[in-house]
N, C-alpha and C. Protein backbone atom coordinates (compact mmCIF):
# COMPACT_ATOMS: atom_id res chain seq x y z
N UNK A 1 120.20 67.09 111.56
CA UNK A 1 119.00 66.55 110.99
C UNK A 1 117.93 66.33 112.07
N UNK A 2 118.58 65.70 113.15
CA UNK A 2 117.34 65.62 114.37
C UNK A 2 116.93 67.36 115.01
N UNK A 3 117.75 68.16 115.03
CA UNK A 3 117.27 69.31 115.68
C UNK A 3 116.01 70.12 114.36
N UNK A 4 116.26 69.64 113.32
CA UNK A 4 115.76 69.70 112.42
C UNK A 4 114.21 68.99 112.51
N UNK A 5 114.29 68.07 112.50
CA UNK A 5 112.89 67.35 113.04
C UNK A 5 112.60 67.56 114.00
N UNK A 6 112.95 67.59 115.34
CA UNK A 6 112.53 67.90 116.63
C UNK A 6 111.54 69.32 116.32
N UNK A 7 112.52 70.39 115.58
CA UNK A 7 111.86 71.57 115.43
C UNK A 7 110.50 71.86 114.73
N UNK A 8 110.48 70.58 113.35
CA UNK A 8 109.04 70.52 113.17
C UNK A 8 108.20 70.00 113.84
N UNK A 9 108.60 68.86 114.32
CA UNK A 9 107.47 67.94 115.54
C UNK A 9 106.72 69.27 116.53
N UNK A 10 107.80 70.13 117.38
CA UNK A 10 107.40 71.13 118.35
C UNK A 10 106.69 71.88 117.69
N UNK A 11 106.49 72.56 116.19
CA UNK A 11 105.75 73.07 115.33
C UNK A 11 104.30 73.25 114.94
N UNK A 12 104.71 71.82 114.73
CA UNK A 12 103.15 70.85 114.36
C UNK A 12 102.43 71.15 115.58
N UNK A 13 103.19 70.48 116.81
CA UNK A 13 101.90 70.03 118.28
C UNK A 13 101.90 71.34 118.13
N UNK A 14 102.45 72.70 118.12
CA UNK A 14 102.35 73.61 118.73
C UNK A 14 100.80 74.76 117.40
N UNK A 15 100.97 74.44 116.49
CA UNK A 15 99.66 74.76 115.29
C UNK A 15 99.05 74.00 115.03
N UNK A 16 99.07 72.61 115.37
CA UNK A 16 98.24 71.48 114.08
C UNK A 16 96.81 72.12 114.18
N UNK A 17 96.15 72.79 114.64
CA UNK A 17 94.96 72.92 114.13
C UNK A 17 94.71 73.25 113.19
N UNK A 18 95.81 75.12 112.85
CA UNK A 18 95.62 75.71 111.80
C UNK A 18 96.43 74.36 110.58
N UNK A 19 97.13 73.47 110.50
CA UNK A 19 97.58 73.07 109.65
C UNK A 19 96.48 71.60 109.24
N UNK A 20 95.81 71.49 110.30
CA UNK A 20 94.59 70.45 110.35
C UNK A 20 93.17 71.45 109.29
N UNK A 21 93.00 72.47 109.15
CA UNK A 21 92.37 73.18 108.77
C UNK A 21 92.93 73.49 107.56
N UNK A 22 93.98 73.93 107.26
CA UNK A 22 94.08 74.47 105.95
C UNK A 22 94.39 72.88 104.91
N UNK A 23 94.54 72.04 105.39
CA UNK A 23 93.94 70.65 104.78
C UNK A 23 93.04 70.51 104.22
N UNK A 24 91.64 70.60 105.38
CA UNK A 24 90.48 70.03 105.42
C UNK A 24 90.28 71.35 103.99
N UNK A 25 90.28 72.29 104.72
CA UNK A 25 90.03 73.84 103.35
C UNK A 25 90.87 73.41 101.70
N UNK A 26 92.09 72.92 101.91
CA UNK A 26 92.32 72.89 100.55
C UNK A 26 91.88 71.59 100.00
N UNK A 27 91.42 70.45 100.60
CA UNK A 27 91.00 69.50 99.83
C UNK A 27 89.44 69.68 99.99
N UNK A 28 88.47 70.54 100.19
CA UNK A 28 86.90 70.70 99.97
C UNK A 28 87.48 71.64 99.06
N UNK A 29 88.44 72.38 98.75
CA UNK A 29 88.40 73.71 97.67
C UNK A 29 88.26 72.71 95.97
N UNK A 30 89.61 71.84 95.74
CA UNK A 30 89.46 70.82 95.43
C UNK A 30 88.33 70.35 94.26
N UNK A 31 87.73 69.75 95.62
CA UNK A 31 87.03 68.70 95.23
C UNK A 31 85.12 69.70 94.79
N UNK A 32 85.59 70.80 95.09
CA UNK A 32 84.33 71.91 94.25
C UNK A 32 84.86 72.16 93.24
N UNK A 33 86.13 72.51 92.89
CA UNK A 33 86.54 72.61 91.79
C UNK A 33 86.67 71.38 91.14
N UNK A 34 86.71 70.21 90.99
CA UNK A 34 86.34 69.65 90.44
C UNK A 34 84.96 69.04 89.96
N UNK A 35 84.42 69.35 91.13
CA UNK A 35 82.41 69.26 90.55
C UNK A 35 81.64 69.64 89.41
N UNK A 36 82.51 70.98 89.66
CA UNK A 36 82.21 71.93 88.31
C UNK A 36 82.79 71.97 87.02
N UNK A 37 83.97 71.18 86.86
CA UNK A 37 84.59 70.86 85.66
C UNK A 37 84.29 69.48 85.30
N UNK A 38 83.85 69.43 83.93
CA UNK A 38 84.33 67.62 83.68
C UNK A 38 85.05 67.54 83.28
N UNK A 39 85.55 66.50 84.08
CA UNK A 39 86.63 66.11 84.27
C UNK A 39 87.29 64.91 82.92
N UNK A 40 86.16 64.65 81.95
CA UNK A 40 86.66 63.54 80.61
C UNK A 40 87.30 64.69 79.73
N UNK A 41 86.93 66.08 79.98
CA UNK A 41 87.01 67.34 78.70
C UNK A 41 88.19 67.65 78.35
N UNK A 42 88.18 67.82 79.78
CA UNK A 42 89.80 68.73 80.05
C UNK A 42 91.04 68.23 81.81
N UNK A 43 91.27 66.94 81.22
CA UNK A 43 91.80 66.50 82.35
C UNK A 43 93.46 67.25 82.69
N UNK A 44 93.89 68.06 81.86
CA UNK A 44 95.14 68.51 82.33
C UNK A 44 94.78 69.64 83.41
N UNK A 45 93.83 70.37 83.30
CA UNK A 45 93.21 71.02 84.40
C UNK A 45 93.65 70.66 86.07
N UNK A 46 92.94 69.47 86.13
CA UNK A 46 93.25 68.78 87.24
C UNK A 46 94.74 69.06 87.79
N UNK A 47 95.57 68.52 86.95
CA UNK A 47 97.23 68.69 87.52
C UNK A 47 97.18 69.91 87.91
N UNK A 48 96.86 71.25 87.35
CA UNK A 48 97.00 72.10 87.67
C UNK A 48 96.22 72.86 88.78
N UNK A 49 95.17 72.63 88.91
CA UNK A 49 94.11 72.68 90.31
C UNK A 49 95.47 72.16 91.43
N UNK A 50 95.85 71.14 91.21
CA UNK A 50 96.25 70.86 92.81
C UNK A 50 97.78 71.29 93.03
N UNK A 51 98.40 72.10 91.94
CA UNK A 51 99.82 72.80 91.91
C UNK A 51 99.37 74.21 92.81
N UNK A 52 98.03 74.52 91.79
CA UNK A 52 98.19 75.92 92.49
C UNK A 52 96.79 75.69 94.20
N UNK A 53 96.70 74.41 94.40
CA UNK A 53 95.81 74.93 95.68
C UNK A 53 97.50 74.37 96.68
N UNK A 54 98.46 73.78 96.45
CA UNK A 54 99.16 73.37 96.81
C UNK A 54 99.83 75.11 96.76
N UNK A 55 100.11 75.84 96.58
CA UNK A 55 100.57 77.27 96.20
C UNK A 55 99.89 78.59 97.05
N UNK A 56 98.15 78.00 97.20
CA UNK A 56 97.59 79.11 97.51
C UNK A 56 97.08 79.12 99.49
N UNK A 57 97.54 77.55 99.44
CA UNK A 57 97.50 77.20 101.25
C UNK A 57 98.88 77.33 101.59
N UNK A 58 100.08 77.01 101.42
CA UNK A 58 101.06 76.61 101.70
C UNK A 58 101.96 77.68 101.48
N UNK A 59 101.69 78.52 100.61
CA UNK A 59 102.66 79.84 100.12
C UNK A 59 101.55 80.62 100.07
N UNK A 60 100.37 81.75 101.45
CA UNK A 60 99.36 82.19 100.91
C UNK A 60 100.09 83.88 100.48
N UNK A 61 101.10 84.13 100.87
CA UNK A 61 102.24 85.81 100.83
C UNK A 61 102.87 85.59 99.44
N UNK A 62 103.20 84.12 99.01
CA UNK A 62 103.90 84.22 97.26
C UNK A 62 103.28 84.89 96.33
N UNK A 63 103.69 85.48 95.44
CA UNK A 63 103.07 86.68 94.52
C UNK A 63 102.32 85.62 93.70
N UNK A 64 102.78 84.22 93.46
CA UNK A 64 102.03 83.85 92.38
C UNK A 64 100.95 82.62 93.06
N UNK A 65 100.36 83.25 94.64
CA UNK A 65 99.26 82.97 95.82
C UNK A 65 97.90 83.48 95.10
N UNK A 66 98.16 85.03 94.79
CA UNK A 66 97.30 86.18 94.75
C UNK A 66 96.06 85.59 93.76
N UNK A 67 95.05 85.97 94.06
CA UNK A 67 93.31 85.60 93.47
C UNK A 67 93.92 85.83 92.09
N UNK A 68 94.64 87.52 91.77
CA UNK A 68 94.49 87.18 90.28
C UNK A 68 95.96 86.74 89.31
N UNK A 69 96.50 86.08 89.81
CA UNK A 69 97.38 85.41 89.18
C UNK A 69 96.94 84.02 89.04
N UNK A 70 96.26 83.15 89.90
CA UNK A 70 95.78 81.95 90.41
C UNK A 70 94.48 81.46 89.16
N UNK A 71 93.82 83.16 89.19
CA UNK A 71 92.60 82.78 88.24
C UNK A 71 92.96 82.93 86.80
N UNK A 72 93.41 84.21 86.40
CA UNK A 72 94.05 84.59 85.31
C UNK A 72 94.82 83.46 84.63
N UNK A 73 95.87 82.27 85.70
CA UNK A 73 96.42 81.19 85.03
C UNK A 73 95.56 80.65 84.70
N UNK A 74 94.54 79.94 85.32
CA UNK A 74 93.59 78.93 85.08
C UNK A 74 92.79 79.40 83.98
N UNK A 75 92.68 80.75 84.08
CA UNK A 75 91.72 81.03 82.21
C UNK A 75 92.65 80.83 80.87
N UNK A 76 93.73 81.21 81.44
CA UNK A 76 94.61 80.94 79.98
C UNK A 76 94.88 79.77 79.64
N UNK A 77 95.33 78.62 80.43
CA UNK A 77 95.21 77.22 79.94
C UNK A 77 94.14 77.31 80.02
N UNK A 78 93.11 77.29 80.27
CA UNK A 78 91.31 77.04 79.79
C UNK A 78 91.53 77.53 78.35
N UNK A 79 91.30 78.36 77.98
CA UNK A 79 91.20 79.09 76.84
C UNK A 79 92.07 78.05 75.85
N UNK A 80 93.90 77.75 75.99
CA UNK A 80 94.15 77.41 75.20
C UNK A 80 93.75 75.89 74.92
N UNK A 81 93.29 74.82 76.03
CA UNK A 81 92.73 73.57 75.56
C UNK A 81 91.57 73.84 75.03
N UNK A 82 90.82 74.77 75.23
CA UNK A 82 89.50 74.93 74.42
C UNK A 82 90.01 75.11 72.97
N UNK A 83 91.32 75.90 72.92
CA UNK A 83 91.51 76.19 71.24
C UNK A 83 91.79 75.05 70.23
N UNK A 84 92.90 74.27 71.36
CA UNK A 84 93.53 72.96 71.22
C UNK A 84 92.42 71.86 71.11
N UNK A 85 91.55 71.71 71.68
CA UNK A 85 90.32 70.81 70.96
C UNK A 85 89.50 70.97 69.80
N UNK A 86 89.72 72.38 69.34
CA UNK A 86 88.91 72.63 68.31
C UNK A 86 89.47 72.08 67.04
């Protein structure tokens, strides 16, 4: 367990910038995406904004990273709470 932690500690000092950065990047991505949505309309949105920015910094090589899997999800739950409110 400690060679285990030791190995992330040496990790961290040894990238924190890039991991200081893809922070700062996924929480301004965020918080634009939320500017642009209201947020009283369609609040399940939200949960899902921060699954997949949690997905698209952290796993950016996972197939379900890619622009159009990421967007394509987000239109289809769009679409279906829009149906679901009607």
């Amino acid at each position: 367990m400690e060679k285990s932690i030791s190995k992330i500690v040496k990790e961290f000092r040894r990238f924190w910038k890039n991991y200081v950065f893809q922070s700062l990047f996924a929480a301004s991505t965020i918080f634009t995406a939320l500017l642009f949505l209201n947020i009283e309309k369609r609040p399940i949105i939200i949960a899902s904004i921060g699954a997949t920015a949690f997905i698209v910094f952290a796993m950016p090589q996972n197939i379900t990273a890619k622009p159009r899997n990421a967007i394509g999800g987000h239109s289809v739950l769009a679409s279906y709470v829009d149906l679901y409110a009607l």
